[in-house]
N, C-alpha and C. Protein backbone atom coordinates (compact mmCIF):
# COMPACT_ATOMS: atom_id res chain seq x y z
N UNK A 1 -30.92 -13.36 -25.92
CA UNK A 1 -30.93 -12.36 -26.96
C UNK A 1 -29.57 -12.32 -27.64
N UNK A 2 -29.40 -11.83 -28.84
CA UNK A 2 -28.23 -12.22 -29.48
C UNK A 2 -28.02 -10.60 -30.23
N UNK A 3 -26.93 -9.74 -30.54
CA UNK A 3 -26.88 -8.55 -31.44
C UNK A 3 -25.80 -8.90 -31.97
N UNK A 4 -26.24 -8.48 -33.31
CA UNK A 4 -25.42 -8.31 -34.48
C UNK A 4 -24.81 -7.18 -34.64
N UNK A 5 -23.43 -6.50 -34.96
CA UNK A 5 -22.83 -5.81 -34.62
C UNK A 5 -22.28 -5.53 -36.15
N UNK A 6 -22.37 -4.18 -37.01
CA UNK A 6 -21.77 -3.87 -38.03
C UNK A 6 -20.83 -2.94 -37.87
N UNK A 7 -19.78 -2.41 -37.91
CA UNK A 7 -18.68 -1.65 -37.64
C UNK A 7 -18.30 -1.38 -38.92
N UNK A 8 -18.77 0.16 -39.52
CA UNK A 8 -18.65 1.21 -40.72
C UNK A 8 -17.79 2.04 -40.33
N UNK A 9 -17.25 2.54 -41.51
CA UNK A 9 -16.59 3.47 -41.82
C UNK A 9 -16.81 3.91 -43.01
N UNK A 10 -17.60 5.48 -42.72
CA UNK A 10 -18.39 6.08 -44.05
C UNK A 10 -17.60 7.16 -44.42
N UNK A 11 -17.57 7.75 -45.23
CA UNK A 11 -16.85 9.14 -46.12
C UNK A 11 -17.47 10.18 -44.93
N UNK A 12 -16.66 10.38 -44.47
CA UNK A 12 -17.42 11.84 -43.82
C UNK A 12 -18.15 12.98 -43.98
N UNK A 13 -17.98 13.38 -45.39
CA UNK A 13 -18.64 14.16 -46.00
C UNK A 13 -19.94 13.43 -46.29
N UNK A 14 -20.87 12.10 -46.49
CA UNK A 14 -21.49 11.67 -46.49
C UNK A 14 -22.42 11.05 -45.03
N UNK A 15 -22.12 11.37 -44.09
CA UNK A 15 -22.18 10.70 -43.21
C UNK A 15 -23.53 11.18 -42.75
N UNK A 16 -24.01 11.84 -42.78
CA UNK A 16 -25.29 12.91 -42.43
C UNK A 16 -26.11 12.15 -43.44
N UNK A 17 -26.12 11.84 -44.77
CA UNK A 17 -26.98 11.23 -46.08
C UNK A 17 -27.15 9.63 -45.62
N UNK A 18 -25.71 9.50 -44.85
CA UNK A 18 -25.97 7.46 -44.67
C UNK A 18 -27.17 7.41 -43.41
N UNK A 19 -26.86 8.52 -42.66
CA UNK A 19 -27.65 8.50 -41.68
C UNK A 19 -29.55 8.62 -41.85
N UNK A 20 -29.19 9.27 -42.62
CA UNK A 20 -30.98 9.14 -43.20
C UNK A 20 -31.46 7.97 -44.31
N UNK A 21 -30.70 7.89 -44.78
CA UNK A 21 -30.74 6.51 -45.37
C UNK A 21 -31.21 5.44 -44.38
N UNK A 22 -30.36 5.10 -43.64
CA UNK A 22 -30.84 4.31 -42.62
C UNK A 22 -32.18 4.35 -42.20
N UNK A 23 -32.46 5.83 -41.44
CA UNK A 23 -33.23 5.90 -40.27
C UNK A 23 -34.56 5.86 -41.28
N UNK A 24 -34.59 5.84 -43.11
CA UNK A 24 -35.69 5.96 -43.93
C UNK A 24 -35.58 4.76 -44.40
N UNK A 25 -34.92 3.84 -44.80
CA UNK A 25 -34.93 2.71 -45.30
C UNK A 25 -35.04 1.47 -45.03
N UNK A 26 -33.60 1.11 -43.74
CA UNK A 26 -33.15 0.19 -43.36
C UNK A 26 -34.15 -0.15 -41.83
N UNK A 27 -34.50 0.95 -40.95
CA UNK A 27 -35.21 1.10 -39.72
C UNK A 27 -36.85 0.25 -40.37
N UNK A 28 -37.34 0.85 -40.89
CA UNK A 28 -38.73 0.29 -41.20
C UNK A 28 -38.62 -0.95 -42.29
N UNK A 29 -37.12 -1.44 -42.93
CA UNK A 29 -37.37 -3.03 -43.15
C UNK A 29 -37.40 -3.81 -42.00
N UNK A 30 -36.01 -3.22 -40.89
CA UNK A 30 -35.72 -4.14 -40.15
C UNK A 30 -37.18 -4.48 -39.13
N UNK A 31 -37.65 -3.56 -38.78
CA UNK A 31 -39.19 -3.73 -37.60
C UNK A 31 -39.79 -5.27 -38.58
N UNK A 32 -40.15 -5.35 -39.94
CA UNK A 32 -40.51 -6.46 -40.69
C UNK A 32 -39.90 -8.21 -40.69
N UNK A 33 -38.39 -7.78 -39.45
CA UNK A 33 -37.88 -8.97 -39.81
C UNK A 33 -37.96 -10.30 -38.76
N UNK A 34 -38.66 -11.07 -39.10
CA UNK A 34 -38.40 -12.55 -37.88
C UNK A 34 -37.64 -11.77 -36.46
N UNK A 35 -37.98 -12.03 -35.51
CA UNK A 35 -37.11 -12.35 -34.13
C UNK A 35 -36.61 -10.74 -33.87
N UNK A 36 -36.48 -9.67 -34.73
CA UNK A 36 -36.15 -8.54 -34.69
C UNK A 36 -36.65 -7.70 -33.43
N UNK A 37 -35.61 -7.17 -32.60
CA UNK A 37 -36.20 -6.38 -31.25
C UNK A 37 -36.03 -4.91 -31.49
N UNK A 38 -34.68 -4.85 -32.00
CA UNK A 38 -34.21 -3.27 -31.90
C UNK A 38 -33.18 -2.61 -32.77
N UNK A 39 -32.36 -1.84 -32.69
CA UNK A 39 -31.05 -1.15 -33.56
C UNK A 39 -31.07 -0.05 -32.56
N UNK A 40 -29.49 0.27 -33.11
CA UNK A 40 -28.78 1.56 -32.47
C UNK A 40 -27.85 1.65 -34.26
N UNK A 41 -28.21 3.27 -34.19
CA UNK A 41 -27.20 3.25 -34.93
C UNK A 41 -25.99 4.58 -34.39
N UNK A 42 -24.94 3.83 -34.08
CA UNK A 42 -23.85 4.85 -33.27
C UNK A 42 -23.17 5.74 -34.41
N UNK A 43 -22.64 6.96 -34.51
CA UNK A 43 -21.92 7.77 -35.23
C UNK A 43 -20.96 8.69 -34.54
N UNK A 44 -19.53 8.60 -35.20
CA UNK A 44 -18.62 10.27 -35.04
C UNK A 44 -18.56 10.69 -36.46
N UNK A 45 -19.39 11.91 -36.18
CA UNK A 45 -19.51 12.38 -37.83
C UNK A 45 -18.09 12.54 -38.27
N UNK A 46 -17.74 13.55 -37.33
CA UNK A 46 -16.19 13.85 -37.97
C UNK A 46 -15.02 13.03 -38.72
N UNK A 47 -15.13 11.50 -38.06
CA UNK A 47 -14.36 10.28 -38.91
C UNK A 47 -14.64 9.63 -39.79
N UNK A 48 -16.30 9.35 -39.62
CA UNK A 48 -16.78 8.80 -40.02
C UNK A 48 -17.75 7.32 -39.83
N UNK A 49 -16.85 7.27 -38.83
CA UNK A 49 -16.95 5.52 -37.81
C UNK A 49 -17.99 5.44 -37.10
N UNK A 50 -18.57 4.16 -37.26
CA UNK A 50 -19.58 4.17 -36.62
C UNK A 50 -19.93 2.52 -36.12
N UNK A 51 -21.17 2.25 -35.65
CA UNK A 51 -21.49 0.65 -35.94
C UNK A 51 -23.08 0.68 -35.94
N UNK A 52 -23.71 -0.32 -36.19
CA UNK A 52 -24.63 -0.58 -36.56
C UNK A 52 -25.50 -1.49 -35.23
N UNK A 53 -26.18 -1.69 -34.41
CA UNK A 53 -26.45 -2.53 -33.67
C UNK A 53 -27.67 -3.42 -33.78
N UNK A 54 -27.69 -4.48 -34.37
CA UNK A 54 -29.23 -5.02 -34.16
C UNK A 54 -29.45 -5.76 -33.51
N UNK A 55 -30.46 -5.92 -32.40
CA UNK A 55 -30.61 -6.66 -31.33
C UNK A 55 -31.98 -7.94 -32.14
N UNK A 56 -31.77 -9.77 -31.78
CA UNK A 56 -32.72 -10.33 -32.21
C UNK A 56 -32.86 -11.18 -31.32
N UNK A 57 -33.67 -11.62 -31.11
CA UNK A 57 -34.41 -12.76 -30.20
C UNK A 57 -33.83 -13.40 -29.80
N UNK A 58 -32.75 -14.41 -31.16
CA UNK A 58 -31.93 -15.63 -30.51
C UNK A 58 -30.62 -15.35 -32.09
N UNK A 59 -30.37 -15.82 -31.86
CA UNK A 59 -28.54 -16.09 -32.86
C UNK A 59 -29.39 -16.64 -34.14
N UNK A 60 -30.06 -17.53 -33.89
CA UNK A 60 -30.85 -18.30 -34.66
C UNK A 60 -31.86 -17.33 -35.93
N UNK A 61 -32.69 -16.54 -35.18
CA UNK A 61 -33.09 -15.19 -35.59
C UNK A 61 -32.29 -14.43 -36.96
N UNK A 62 -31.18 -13.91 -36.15
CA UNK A 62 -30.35 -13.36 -36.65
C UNK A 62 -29.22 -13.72 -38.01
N UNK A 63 -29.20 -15.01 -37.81
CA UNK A 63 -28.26 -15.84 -38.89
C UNK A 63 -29.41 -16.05 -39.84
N UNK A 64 -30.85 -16.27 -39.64
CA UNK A 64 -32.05 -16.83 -40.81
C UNK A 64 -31.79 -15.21 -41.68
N UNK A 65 -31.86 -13.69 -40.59
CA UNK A 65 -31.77 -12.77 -41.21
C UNK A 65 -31.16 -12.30 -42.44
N UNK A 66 -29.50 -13.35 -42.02
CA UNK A 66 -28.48 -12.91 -42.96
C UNK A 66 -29.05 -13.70 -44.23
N UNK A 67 -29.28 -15.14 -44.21
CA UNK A 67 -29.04 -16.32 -44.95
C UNK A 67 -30.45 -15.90 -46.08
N UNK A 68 -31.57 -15.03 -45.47
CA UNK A 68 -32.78 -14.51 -46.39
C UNK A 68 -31.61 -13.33 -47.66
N UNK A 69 -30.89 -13.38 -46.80
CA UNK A 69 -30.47 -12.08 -48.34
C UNK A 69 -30.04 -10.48 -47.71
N UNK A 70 -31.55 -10.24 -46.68
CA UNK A 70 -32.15 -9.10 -46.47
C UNK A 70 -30.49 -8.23 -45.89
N UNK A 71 -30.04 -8.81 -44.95
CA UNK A 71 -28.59 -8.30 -44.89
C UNK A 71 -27.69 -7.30 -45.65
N UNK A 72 -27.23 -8.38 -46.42
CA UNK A 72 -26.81 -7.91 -47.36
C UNK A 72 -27.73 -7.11 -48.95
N UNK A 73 -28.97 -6.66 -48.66
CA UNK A 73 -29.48 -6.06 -49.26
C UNK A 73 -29.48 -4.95 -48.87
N UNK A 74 -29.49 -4.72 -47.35
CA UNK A 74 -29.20 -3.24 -46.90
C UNK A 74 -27.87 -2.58 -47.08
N UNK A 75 -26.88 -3.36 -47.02
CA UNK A 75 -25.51 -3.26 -46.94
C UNK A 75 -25.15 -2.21 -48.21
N UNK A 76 -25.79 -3.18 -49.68
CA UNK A 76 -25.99 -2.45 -51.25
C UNK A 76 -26.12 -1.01 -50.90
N UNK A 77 -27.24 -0.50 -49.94
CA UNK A 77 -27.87 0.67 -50.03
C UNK A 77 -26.95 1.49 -49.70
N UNK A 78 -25.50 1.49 -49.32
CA UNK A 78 -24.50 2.28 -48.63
C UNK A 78 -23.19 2.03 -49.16
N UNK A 79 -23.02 1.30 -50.25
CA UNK A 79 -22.06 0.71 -50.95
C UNK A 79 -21.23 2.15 -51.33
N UNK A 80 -22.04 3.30 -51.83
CA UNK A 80 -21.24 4.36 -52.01
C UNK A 80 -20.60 5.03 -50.70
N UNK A 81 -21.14 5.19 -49.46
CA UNK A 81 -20.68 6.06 -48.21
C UNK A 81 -19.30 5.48 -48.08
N UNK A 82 -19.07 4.10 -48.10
CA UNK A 82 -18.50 3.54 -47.35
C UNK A 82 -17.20 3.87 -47.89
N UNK A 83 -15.86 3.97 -46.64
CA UNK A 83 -14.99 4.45 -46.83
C UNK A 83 -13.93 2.75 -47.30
N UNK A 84 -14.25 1.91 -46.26
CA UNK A 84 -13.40 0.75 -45.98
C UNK A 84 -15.06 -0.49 -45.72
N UNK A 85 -14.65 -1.93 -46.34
CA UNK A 85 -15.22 -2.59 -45.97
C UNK A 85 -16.08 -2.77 -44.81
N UNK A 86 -17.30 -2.99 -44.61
CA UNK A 86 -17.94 -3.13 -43.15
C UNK A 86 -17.35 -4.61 -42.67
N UNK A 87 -17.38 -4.23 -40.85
CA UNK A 87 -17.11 -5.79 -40.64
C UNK A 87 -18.38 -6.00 -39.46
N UNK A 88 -18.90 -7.37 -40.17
CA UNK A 88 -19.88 -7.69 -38.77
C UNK A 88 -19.50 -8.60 -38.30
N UNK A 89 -19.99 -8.73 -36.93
CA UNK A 89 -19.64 -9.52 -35.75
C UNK A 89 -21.00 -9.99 -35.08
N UNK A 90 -21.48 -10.91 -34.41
CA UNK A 90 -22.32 -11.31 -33.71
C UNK A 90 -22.18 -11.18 -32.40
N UNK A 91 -22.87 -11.25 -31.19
CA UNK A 91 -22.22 -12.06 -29.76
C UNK A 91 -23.94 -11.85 -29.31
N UNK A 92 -23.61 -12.49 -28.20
CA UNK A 92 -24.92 -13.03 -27.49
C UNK A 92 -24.50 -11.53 -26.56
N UNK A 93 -26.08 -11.10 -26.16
CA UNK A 93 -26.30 -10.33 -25.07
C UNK A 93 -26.44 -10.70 -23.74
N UNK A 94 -25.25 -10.73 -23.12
CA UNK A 94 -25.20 -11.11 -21.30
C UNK A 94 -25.82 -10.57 -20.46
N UNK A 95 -26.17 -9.00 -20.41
CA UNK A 95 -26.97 -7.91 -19.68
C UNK A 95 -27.62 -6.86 -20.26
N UNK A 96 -28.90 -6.92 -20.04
CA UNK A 96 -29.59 -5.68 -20.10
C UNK A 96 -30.75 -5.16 -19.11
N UNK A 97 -29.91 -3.60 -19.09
CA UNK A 97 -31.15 -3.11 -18.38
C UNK A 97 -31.55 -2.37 -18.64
């Protein structure tokens, strides 16, 4: 299994609006996507900071995800919250229980 890892930093005063955004927008594309298992989406309202977690099948999964577009189509949807650039990261999942 492989997760993709987005690390935000939203306006704080917005942070409650990105959050539904998500859980209305981005949650019911992602269930639609190839290899797709799961998400977390972590928050401290107060800073703003947060990350994004999507868990996919294989790396493989996950990179077709980006390279369709769909990625960075969600990304658009938050272009205003955002305080500082998002940064994503990949890594393979070693343990779960």
């Amino acid at each position: 299994m492989y997760a993709r890892v987005t690390v935000i930093n939203v306006k704080p005063d917005k942070v409650d609006e990105a959050i539904a955004l998500y859980a209305n927008s981005v949650v019911p594309a992602a269930k639609s996507q190839q290899g797709f298992i799961g998400l977390y989406l972590l928050s401290d309202k107060p800073t703003g900071k947060g990350m994004a977690i999507t868990m996919w099948e294989s790396e493989m999964d996950a990179l077709a995800n980006e390279r369709s577009r769909y990625y960075q189509e969600q990304l658009v949807k938050f272009i205003e919250f955002f305080q500082s650039p998002p940064i994503r990261e990949g890594y393979e999942i070693s343990v779960r229980a």
